[in-house]
N, C-alpha and C. Protein backbone atom coordinates (compact mmCIF):
# COMPACT_ATOMS: atom_id res chain seq x y z
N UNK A 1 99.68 67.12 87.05
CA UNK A 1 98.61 67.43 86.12
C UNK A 1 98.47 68.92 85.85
N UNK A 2 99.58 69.56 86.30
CA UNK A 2 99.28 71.57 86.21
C UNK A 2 99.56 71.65 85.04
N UNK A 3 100.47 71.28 84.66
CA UNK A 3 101.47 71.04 82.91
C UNK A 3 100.70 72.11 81.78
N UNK A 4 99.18 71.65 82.10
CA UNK A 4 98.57 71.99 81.13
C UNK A 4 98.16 73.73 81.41
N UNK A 5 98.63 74.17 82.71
CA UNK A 5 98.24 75.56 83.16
C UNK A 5 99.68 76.61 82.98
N UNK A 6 101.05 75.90 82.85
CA UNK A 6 101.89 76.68 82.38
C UNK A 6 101.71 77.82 81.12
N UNK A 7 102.07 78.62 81.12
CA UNK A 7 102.49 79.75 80.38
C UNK A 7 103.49 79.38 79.59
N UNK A 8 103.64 79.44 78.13
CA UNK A 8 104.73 79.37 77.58
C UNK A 8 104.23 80.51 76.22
N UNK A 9 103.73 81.17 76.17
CA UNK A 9 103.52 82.46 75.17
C UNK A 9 103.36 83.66 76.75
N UNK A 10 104.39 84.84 76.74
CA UNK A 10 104.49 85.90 77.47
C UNK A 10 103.68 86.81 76.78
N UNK A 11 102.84 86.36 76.30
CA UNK A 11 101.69 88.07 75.52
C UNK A 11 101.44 88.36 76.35
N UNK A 12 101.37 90.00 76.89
CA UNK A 12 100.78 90.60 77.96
C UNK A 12 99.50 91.26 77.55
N UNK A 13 99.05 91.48 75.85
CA UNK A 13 98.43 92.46 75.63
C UNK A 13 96.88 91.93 75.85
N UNK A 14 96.73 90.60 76.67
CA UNK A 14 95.65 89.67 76.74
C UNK A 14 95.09 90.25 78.48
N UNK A 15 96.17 91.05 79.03
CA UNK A 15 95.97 91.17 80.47
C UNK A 15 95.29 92.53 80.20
N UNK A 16 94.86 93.23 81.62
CA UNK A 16 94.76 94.03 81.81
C UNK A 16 95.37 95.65 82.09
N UNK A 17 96.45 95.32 81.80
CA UNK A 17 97.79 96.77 81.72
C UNK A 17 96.88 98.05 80.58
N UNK A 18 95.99 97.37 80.07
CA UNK A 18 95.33 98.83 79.27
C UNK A 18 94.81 99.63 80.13
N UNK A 19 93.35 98.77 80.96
CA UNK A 19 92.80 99.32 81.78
C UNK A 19 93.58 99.75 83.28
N UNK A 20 94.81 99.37 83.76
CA UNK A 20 95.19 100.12 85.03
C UNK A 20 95.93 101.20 84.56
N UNK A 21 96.36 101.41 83.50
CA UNK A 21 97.12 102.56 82.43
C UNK A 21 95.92 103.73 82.31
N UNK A 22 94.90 103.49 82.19
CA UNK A 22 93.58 104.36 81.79
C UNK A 22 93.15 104.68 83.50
N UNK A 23 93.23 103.99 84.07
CA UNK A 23 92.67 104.36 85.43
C UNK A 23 94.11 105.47 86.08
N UNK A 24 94.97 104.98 86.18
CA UNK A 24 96.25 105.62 86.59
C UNK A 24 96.36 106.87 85.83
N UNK A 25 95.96 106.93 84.94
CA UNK A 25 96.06 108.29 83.90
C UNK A 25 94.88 109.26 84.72
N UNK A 26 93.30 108.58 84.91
CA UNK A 26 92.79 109.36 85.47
C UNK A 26 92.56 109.77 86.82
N UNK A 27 93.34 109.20 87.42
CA UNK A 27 93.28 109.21 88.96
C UNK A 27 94.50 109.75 89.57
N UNK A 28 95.91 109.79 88.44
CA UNK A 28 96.99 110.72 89.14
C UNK A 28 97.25 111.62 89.95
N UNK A 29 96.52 113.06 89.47
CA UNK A 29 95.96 113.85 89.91
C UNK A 29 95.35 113.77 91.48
N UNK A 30 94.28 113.12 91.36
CA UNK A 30 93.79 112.99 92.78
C UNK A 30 94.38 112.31 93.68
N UNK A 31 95.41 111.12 93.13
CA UNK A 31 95.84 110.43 94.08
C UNK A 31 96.92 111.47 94.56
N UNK A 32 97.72 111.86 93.89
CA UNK A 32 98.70 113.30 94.38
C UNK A 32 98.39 113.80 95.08
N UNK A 33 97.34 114.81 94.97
CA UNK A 33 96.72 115.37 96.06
C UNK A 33 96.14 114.79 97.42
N UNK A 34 96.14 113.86 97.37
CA UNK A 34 95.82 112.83 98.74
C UNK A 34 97.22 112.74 99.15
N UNK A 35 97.72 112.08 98.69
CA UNK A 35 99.44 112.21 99.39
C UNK A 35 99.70 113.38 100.03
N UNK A 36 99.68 114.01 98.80
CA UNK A 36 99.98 115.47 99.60
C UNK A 36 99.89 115.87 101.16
N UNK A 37 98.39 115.87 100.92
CA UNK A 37 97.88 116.44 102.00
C UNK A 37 97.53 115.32 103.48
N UNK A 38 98.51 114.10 103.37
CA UNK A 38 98.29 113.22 104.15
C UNK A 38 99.37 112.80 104.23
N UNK A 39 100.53 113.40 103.68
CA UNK A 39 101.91 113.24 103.76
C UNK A 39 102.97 114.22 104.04
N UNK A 40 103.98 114.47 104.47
CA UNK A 40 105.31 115.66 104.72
C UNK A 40 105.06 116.35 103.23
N UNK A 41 104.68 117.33 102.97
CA UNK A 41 104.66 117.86 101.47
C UNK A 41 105.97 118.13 101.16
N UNK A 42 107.10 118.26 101.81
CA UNK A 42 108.70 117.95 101.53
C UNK A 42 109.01 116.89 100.50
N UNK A 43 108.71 116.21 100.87
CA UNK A 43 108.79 114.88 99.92
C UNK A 43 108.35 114.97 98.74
N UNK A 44 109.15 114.51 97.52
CA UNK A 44 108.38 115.34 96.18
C UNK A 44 107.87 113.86 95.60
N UNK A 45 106.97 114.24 95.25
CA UNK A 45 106.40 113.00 94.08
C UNK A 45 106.67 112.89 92.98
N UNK A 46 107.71 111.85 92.16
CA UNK A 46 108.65 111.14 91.26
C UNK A 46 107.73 110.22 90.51
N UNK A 47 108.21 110.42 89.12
CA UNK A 47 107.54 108.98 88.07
C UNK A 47 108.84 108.04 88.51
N UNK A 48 108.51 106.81 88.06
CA UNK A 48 109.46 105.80 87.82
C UNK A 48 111.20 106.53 87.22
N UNK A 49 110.81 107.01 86.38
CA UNK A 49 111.72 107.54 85.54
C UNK A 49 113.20 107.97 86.22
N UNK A 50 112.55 108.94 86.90
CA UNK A 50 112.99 109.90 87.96
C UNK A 50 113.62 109.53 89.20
N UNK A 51 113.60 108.46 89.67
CA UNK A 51 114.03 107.64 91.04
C UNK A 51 115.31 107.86 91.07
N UNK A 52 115.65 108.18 91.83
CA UNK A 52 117.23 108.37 92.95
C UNK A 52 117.06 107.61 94.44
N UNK A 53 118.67 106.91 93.67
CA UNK A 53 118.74 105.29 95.34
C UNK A 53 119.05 106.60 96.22
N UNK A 54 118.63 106.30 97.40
CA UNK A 54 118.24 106.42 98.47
C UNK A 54 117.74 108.03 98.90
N UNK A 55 116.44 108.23 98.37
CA UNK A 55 116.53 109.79 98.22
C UNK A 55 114.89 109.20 98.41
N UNK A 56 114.45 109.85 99.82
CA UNK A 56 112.66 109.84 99.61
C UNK A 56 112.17 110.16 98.89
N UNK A 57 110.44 109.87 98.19
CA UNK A 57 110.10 110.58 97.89
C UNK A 57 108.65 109.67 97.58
N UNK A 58 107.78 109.94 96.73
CA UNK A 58 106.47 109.80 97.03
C UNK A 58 106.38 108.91 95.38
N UNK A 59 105.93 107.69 95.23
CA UNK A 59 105.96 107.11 94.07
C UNK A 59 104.30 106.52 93.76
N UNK A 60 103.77 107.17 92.46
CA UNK A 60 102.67 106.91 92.10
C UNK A 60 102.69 106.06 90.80
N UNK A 61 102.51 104.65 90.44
CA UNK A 61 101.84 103.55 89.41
C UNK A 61 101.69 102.72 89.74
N UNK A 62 102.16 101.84 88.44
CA UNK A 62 101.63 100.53 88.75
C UNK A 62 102.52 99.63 88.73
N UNK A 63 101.89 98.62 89.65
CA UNK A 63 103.00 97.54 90.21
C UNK A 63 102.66 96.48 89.54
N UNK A 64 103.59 96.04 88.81
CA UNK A 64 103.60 94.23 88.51
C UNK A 64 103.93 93.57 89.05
N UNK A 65 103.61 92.37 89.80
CA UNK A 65 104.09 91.11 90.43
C UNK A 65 104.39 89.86 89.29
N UNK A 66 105.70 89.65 89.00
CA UNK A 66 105.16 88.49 88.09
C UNK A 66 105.47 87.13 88.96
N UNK A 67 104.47 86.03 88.39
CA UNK A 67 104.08 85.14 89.09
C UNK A 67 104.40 83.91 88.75
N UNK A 68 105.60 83.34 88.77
CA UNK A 68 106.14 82.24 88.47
C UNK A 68 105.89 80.91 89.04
């Protein structure tokens, strides 16, 4: 009887990705600075973009889980 709870339209623009985009925008900053100073400051903090396999470093957004 779930049948009727499947997903078959992937619109995301119904979720919330606006608002953790708007929060992440304003909280970067501070969250950086918490790392920082609660972490090896060696370690540099990287966007997504930027990632190199196997190279530490300090990664700040947002995570999707998708849920199949």
């Amino acid at each position: 009887l779930s049948d009727r709870f499947i997903l078959t339209n992937r619109n995301f623009d119904v979720q919330y990705a606006h608002l953790y985009a708007e929060r992440l925008g304003a909280m970067r900053k501070m969250v950086a600075k918490a790392a920082e100073n609660h972490l090896d400051s060696k370690v540099p903090i990287k966007k997504m973009n930027d990632l190199v396999s196997n190279v530490e470093c300090i990664l700040i957004g947002i995570l999707f889980k998708q849920m199949v």
